[in-house]
Protein backbone atom coordinates (compact mmCIF):
# COMPACT_ATOMS: atom_id res chain seq x y z
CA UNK A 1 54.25 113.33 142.00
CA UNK A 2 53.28 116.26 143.89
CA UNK A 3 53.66 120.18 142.90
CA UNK A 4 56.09 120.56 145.86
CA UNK A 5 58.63 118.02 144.82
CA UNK A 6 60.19 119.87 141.49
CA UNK A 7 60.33 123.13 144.33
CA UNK A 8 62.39 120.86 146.68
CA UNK A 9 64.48 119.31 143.62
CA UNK A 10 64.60 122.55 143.01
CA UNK A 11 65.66 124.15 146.38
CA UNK A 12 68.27 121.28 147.04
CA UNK A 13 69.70 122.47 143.24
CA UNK A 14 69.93 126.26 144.69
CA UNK A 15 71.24 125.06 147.97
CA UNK A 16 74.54 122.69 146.56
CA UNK A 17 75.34 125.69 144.12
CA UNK A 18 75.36 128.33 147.28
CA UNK A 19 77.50 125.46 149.12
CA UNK A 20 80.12 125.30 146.85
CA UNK A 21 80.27 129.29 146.06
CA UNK A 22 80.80 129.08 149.58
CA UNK A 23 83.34 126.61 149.65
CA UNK A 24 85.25 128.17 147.01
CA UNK A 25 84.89 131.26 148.21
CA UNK A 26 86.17 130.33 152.07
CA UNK A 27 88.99 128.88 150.33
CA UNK A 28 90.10 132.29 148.79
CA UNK A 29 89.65 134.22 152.01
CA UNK A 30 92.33 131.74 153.42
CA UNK A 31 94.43 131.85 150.29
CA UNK A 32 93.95 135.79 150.66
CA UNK A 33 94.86 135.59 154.19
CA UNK A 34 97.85 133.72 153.87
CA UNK A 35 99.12 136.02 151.54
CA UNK A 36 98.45 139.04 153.48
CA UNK A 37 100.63 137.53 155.90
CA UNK A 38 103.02 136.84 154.12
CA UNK A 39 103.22 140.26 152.51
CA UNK A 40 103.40 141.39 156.53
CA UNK A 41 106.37 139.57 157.36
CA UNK A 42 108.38 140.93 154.34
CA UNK A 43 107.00 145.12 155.63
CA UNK A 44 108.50 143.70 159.05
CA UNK A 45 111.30 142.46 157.46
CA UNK A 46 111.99 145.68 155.04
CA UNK A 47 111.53 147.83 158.35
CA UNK A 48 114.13 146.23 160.28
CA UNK A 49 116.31 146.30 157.37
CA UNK A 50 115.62 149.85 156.98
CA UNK A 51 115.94 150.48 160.29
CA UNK A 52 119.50 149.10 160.32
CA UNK A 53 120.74 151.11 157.43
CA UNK A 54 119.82 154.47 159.33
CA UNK A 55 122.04 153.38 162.48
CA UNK A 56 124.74 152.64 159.35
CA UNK A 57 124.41 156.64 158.28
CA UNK A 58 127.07 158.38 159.80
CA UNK A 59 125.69 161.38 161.75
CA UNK A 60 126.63 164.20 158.98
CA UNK A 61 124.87 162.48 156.20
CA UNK A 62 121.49 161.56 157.55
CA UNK A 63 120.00 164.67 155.74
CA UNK A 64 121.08 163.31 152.34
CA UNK A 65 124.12 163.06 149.91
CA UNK A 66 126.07 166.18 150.12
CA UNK A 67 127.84 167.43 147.30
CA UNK A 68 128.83 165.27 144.12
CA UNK A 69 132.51 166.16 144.81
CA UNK A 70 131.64 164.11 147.51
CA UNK A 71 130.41 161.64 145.31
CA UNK A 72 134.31 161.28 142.99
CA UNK A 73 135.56 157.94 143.07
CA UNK A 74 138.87 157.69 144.95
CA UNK A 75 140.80 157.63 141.42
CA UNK A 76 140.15 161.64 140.77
């Protein structure tokens, strides 16, 4: 047995570890990615849905409520 061969052992030990650290670590970029997108489609969603609910605002509203006489219920 050489001097070399417990370096390559060694080496090869170093080299598997970094290869799965990679692996793993590939695998929660796309779980992270996924996500992101996810998250992105919902914004969209909320956005439109927001969107929508401004058209709903009737023109003298779309500063904000008024007064809270406004505001009674019909019973008052």
């Amino acid at each position: 047995m050489s001097a070399s061969e417990p370096d390559v052992t060694a080496l090869e030990a170093r080299i598997t570890e970094l290869e799965i650290k990679a692996s793993f670590a590939e695998d929660l970029v796309d779980h992270l990615n996924a996500q992101v997108a996810r998250q992105q489609e919902q914004i969209d969603a909320l956005v439109r849905e927001i969107t929508q609910l401004r058209r709903q605002v009737p023109e003298g509203r779309s500063d904000g409520p008024g007064s809270l006489r406004d505001e009674l219920p019909p019973h008052y």
